[in-house]
PDB file of N, CA and C in Angstrom:
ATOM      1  N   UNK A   1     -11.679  11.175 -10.079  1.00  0.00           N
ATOM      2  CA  UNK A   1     -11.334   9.796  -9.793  1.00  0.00           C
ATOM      3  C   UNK A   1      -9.991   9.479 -10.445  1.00  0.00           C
ATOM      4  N   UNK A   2      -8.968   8.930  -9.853  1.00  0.00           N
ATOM      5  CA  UNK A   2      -7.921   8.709 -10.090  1.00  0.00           C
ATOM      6  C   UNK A   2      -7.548   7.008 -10.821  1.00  0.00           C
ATOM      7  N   UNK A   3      -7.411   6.540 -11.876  1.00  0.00           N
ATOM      8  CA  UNK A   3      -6.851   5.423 -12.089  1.00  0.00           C
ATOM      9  C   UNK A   3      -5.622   4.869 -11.572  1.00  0.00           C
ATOM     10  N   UNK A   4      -6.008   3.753 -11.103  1.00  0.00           N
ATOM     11  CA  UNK A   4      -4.986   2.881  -9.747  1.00  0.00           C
ATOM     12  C   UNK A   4      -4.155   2.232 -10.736  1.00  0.00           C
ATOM     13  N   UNK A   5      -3.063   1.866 -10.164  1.00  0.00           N
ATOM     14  CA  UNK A   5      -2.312   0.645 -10.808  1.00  0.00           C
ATOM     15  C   UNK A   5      -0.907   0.372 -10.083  1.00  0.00           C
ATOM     16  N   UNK A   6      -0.299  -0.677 -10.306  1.00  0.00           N
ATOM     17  CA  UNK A   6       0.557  -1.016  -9.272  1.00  0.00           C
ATOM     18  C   UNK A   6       1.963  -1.391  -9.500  1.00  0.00           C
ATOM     19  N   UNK A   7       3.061  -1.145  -9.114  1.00  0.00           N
ATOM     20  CA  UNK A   7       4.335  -1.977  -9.127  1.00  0.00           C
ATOM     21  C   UNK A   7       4.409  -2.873  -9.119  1.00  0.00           C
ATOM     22  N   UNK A   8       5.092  -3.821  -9.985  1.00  0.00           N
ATOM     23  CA  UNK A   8       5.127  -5.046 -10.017  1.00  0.00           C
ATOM     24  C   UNK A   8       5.273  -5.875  -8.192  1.00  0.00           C
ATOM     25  N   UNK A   9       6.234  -5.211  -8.041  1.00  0.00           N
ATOM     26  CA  UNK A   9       6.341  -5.637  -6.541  1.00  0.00           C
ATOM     27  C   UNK A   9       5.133  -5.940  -5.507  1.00  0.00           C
ATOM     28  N   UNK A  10       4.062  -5.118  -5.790  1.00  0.00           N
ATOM     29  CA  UNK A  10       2.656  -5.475  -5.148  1.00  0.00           C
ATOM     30  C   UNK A  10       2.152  -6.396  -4.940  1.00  0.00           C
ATOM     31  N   UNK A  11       2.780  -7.304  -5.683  1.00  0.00           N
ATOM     32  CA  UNK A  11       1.890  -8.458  -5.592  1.00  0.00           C
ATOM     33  C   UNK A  11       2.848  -9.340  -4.897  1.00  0.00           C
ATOM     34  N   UNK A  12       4.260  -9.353  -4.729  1.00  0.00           N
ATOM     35  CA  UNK A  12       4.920 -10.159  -3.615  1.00  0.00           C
ATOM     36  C   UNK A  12       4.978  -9.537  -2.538  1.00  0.00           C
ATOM     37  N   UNK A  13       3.956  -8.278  -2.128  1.00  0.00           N
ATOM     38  CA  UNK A  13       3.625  -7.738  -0.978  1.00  0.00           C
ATOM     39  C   UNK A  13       2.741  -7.973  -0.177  1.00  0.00           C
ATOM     40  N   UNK A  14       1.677  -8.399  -1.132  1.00  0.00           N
ATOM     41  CA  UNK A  14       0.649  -8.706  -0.655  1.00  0.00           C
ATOM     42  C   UNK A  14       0.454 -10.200  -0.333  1.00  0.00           C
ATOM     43  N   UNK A  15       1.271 -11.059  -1.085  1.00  0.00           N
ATOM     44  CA  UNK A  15       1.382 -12.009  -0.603  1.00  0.00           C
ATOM     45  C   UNK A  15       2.014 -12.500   0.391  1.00  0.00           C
ATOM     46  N   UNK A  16       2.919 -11.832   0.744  1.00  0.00           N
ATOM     47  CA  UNK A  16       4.026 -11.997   1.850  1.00  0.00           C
ATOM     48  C   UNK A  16       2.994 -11.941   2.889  1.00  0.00           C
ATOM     49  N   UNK A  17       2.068 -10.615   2.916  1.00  0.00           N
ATOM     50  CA  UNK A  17       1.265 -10.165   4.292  1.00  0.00           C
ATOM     51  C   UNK A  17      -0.005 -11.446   4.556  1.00  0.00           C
ATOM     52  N   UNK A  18      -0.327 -11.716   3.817  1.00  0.00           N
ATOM     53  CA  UNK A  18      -2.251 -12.682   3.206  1.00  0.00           C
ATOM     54  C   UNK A  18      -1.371 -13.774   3.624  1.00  0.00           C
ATOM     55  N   UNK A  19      -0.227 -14.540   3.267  1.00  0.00           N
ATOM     56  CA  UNK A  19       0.135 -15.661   3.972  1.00  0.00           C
ATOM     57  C   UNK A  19       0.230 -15.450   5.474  1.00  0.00           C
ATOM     58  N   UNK A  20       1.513 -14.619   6.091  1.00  0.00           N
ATOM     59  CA  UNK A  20       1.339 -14.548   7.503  1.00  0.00           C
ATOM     60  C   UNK A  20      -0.075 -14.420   8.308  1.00  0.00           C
ATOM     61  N   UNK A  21      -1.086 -13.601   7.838  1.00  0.00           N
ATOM     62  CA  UNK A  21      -2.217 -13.435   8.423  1.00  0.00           C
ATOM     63  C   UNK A  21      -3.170 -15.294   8.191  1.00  0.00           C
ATOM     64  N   UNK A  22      -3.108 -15.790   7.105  1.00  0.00           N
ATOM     65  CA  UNK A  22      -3.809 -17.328   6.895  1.00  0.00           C
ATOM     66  C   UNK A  22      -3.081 -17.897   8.097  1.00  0.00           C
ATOM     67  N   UNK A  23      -1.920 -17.834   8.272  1.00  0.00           N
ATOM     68  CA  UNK A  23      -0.898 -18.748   9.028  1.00  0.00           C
ATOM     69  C   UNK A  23      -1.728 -18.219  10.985  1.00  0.00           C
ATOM     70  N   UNK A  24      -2.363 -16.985  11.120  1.00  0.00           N
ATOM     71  CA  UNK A  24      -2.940 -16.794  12.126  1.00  0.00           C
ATOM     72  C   UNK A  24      -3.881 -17.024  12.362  1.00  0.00           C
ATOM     73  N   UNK A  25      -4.811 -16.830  11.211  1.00  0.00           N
ATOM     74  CA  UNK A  25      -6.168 -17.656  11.592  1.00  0.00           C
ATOM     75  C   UNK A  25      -6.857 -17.228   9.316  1.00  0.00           C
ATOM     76  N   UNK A  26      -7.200 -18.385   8.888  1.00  0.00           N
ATOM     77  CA  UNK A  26      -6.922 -18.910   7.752  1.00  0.00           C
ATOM     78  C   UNK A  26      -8.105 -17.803   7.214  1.00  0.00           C
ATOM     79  N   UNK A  27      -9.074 -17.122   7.870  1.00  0.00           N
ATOM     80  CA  UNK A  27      -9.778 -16.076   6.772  1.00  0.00           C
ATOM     81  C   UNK A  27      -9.464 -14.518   6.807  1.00  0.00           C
ATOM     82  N   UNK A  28      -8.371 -14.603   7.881  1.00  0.00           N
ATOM     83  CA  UNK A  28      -7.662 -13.345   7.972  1.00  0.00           C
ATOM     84  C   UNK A  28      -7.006 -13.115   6.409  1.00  0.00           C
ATOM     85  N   UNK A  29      -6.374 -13.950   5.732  1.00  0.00           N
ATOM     86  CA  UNK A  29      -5.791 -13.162   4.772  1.00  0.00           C
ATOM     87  C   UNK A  29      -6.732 -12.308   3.932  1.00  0.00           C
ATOM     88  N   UNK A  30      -7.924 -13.299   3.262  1.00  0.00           N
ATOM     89  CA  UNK A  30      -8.979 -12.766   2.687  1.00  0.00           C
ATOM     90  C   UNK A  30      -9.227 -11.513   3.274  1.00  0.00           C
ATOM     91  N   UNK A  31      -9.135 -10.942   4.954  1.00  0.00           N
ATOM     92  CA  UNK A  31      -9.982  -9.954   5.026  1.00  0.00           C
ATOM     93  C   UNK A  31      -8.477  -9.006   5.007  1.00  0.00           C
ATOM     94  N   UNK A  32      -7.470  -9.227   5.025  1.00  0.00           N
ATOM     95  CA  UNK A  32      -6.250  -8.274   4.846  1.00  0.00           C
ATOM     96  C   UNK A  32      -6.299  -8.000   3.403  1.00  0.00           C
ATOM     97  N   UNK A  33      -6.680  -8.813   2.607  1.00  0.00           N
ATOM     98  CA  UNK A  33      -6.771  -8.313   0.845  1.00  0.00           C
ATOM     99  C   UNK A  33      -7.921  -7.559   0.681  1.00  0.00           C
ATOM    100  N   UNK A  34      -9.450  -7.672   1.071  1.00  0.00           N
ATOM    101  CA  UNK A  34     -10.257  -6.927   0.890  1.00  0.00           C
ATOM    102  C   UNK A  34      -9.948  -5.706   1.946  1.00  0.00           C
ATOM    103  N   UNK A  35      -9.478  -5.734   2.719  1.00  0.00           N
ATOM    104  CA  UNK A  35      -8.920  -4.105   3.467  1.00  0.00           C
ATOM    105  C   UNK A  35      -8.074  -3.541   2.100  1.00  0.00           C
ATOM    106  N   UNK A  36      -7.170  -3.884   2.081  1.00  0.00           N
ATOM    107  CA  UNK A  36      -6.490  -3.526   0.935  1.00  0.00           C
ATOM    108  C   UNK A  36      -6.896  -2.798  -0.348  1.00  0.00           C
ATOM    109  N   UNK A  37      -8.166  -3.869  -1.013  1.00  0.00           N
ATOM    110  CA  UNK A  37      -8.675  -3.129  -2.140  1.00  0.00           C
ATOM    111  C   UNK A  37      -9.958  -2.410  -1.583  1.00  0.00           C
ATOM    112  N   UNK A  38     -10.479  -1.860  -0.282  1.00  0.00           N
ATOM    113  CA  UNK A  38     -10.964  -0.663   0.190  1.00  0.00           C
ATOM    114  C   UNK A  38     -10.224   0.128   0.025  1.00  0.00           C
ATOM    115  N   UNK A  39      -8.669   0.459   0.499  1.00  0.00           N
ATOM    116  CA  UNK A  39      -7.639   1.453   0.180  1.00  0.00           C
ATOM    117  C   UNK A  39      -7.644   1.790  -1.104  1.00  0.00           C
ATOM    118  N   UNK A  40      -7.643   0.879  -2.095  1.00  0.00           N
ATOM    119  CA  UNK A  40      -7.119   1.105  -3.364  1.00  0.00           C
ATOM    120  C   UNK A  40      -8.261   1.881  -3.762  1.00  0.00           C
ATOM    121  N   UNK A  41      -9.706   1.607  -3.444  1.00  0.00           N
ATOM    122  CA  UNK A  41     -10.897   2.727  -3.806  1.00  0.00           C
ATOM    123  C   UNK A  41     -10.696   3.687  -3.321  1.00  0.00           C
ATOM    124  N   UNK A  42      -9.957   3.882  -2.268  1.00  0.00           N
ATOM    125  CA  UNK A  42      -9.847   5.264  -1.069  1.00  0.00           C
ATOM    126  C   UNK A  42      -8.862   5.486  -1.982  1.00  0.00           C
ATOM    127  N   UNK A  43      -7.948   5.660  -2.566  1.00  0.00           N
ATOM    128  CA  UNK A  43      -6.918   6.133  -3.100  1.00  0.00           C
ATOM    129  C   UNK A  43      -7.544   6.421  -4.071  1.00  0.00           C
ATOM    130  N   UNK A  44      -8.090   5.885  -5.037  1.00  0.00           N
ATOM    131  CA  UNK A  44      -8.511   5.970  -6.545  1.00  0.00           C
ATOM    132  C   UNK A  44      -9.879   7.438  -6.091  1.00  0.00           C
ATOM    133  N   UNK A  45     -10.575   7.579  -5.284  1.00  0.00           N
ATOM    134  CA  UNK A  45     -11.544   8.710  -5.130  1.00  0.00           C
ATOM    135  C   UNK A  45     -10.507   9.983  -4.223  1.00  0.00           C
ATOM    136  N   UNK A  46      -9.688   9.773  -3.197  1.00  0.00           N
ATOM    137  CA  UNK A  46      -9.090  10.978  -2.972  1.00  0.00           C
ATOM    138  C   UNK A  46      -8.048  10.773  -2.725  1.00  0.00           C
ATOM    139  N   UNK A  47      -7.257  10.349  -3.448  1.00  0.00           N
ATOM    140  CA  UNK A  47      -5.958  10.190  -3.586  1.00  0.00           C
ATOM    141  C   UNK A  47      -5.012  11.362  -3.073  1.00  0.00           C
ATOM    142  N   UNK A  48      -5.342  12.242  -3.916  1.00  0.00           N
ATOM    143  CA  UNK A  48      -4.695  13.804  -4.033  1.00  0.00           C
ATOM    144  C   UNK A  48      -4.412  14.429  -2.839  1.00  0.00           C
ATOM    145  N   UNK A  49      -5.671  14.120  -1.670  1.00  0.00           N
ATOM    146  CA  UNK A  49      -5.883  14.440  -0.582  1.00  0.00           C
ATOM    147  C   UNK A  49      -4.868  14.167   0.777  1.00  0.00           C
ATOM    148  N   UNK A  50      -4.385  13.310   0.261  1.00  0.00           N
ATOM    149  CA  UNK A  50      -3.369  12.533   1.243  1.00  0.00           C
ATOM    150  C   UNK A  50      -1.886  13.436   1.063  1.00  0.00           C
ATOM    151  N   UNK A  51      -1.138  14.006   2.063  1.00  0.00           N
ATOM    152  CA  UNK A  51       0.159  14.565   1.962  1.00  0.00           C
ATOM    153  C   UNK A  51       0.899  14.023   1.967  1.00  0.00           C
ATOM    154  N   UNK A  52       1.924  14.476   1.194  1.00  0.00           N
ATOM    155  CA  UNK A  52       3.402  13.984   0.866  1.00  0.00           C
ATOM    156  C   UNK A  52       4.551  13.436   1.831  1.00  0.00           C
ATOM    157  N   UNK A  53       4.731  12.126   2.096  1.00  0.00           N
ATOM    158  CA  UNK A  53       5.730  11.958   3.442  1.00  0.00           C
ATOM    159  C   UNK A  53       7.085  11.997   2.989  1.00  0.00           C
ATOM    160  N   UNK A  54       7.375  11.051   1.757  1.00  0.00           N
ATOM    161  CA  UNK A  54       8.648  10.993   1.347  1.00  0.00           C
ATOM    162  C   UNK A  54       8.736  11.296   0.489  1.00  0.00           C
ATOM    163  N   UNK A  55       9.432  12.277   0.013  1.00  0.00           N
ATOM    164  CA  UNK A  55       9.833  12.940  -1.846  1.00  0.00           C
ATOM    165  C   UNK A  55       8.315  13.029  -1.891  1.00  0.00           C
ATOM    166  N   UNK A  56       7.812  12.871  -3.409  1.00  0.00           N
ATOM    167  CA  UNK A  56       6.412  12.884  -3.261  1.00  0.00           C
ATOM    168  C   UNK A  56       5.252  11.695  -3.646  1.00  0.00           C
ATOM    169  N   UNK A  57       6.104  10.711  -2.739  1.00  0.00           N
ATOM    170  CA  UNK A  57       5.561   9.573  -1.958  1.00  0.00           C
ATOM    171  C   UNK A  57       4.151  10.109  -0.830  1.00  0.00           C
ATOM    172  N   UNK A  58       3.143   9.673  -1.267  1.00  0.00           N
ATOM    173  CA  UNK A  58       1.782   9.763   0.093  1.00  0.00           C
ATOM    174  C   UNK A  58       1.749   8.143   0.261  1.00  0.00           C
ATOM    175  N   UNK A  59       0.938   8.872   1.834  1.00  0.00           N
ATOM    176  CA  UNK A  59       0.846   6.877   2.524  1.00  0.00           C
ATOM    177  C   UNK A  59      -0.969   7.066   2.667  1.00  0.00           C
ATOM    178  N   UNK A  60      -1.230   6.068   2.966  1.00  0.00           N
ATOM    179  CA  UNK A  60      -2.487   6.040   3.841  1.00  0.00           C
ATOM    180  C   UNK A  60      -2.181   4.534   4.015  1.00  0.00           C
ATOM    181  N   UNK A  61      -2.925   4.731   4.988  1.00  0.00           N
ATOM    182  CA  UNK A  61      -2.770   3.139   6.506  1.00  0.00           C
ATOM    183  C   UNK A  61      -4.111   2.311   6.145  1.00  0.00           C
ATOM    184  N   UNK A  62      -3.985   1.160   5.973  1.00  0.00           N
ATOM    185  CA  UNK A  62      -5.304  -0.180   6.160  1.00  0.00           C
ATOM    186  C   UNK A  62      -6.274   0.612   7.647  1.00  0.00           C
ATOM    187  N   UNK A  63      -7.201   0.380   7.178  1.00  0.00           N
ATOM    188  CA  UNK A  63      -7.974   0.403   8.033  1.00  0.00           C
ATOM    189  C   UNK A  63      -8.062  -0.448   9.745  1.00  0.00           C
ATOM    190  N   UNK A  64      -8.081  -1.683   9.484  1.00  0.00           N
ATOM    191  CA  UNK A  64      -8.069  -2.691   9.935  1.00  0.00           C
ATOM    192  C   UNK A  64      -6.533  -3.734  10.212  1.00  0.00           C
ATOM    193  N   UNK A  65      -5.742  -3.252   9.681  1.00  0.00           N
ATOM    194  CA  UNK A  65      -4.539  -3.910   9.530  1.00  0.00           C
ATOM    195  C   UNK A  65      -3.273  -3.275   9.593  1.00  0.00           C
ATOM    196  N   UNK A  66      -1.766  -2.998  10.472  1.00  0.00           N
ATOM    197  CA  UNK A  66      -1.149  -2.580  10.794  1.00  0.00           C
ATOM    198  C   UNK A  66      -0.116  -2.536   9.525  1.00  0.00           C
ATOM    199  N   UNK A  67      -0.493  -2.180   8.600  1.00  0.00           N
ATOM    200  CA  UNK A  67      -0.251  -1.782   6.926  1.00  0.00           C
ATOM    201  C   UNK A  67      -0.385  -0.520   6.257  1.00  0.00           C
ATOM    202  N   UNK A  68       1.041   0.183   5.663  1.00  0.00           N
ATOM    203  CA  UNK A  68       0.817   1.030   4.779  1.00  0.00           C
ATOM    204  C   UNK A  68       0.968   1.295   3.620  1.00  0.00           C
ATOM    205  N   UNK A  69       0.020   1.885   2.991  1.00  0.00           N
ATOM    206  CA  UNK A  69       0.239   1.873   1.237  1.00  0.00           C
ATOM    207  C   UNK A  69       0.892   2.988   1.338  1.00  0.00           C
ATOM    208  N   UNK A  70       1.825   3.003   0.290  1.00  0.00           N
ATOM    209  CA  UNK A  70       2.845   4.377  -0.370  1.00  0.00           C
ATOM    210  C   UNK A  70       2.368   4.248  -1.422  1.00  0.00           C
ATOM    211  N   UNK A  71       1.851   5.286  -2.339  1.00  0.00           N
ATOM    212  CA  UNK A  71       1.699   5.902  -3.762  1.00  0.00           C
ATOM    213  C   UNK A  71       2.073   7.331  -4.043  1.00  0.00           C
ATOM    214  N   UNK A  72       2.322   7.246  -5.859  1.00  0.00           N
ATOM    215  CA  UNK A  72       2.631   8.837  -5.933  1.00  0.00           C
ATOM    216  C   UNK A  72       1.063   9.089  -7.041  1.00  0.00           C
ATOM    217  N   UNK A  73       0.684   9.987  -7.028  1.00  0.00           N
ATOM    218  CA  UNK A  73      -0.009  10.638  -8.347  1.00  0.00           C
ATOM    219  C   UNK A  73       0.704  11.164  -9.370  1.00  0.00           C
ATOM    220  N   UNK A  74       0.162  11.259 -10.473  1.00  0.00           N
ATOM    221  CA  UNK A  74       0.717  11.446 -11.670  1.00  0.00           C
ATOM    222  C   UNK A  74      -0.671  11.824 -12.533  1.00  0.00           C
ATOM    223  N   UNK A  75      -0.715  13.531 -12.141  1.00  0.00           N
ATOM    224  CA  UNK A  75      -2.137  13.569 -12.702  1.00  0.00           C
ATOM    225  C   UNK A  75      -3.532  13.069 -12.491  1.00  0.00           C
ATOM    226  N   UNK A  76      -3.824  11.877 -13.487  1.00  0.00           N
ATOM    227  CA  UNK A  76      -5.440  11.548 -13.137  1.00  0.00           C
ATOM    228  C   UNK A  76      -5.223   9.789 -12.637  1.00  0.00           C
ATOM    229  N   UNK A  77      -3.720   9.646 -12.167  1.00  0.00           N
ATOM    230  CA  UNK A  77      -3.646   8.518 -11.937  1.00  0.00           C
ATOM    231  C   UNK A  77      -2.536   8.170 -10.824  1.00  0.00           C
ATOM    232  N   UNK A  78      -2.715   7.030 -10.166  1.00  0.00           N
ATOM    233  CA  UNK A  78      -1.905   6.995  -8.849  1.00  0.00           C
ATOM    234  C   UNK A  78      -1.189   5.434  -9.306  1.00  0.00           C
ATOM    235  N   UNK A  79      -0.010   5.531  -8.725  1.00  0.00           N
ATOM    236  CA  UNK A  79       0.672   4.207  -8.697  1.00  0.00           C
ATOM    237  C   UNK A  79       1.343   3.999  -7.407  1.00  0.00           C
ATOM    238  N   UNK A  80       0.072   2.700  -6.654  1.00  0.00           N
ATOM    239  CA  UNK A  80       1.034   2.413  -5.296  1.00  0.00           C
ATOM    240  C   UNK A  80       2.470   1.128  -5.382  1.00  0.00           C
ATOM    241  N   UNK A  81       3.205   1.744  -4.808  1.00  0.00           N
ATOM    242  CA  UNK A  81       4.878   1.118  -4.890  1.00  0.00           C
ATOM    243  C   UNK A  81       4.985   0.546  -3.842  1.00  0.00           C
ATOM    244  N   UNK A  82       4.370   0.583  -2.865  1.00  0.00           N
ATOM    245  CA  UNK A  82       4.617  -0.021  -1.702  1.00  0.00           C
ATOM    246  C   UNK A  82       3.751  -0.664  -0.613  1.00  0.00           C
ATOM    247  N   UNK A  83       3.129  -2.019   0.111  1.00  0.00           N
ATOM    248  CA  UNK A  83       2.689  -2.087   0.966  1.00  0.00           C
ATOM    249  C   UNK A  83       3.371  -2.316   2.209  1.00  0.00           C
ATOM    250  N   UNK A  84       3.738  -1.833   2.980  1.00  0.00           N
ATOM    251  CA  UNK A  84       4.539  -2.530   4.284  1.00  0.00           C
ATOM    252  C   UNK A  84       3.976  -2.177   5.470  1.00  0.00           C
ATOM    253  N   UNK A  85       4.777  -3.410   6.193  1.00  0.00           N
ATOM    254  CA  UNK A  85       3.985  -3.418   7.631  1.00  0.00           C
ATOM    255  C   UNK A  85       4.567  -1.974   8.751  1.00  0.00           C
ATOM    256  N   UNK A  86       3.368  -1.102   9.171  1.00  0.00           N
ATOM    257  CA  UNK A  86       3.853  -0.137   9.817  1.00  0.00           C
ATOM    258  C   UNK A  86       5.119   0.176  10.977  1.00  0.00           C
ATOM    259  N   UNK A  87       5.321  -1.178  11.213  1.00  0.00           N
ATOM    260  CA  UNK A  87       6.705  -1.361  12.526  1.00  0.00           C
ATOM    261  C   UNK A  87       7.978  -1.287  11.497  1.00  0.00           C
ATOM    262  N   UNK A  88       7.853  -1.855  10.373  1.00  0.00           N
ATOM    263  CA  UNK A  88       9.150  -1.864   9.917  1.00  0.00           C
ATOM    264  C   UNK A  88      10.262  -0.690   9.514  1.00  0.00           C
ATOM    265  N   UNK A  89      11.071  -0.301   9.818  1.00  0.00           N
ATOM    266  CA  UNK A  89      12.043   0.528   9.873  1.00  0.00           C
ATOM    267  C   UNK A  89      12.094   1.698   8.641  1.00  0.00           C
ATOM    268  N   UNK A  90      11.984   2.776   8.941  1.00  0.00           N
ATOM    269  CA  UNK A  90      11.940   3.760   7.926  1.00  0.00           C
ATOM    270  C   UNK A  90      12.849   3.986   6.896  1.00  0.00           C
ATOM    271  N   UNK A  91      13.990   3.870   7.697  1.00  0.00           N
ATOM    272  CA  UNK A  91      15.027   3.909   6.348  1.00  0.00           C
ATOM    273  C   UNK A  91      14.893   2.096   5.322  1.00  0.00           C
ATOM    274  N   UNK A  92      14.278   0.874   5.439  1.00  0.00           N
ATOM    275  CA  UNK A  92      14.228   0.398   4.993  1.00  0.00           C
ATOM    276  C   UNK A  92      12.904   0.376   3.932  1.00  0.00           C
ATOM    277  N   UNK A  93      11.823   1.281   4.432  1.00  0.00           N
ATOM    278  CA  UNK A  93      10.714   1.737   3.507  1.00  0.00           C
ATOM    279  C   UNK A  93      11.200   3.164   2.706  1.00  0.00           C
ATOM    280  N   UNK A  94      12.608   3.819   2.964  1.00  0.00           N
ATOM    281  CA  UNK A  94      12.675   5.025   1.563  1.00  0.00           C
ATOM    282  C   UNK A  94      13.496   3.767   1.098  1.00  0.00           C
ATOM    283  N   UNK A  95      14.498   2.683   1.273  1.00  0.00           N
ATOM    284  CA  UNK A  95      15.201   2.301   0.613  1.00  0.00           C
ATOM    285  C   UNK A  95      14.306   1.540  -0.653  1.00  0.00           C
ATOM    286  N   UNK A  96      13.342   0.842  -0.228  1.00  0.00           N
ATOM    287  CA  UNK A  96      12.116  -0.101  -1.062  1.00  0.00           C
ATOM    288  C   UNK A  96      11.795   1.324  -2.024  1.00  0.00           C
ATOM    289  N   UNK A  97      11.414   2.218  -1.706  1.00  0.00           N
ATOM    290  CA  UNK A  97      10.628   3.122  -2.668  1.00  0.00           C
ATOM    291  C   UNK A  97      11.971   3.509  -3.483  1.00  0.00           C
ATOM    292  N   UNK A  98      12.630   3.500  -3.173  1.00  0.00           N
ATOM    293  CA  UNK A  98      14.138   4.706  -3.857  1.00  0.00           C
ATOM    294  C   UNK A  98      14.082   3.004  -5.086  1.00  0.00           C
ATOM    295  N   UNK A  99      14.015   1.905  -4.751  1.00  0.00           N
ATOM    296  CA  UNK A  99      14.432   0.831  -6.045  1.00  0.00           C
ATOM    297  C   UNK A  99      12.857   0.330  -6.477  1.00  0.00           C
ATOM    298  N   UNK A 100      12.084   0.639  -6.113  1.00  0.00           N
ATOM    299  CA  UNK A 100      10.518   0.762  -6.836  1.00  0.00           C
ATOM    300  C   UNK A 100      10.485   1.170  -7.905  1.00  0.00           C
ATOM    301  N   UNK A 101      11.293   2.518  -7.854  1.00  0.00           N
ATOM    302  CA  UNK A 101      10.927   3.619  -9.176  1.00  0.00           C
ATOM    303  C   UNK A 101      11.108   3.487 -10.156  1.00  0.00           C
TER     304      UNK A 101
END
């Protein structure tokens, strides 16, 4: 089992996303945050499992929500740096991770 923990940035990520989704229908955000901390258990039990996309950045995708987490491991522990929405432009998700670090 891997101990989770997060970039400061996480949390104006998640808020950015939980507002737009309230703004669509008001218990969507709630269920975009509990998707979310399903991931963060999916990460924290097989983290390791997930391959390397960028440098050695791994993603795994929301279940339910057109969202991806970026984390790296570090041993017995993972730190996700990134949530973003899957349409958004690649070179603007290595640029977010390259000033995460």
């Amino acid at each position: 089992m891997l101990a989770v923990s997060y970039a400061k940035e996480i949390d104006d990520d998640l808020t950015e996303a939980a507002r737009w989704y309230i703004g669509q229908r008001p218990d969507l955000g709630e269920d975009f945050l509990r998707d979310f901390q399903v991931t963060t258990c999916l990460i924290a039990s097989v983290g390791q499992a997930y391959r390397e996309v960028v440098k050695d950045y791994r993603r795994v995708h929301l279940k339910n929500y057109p969202y991806a987490v970026y984390f790296v491991v570090y041993g017995s522990r993972a730190v996700i740096y990134l949530v973003i929405h899957t349409s958004r432009d690649p070179a603007l998700i290595q640029t977010l991770l390259g000033e995460r670090r």
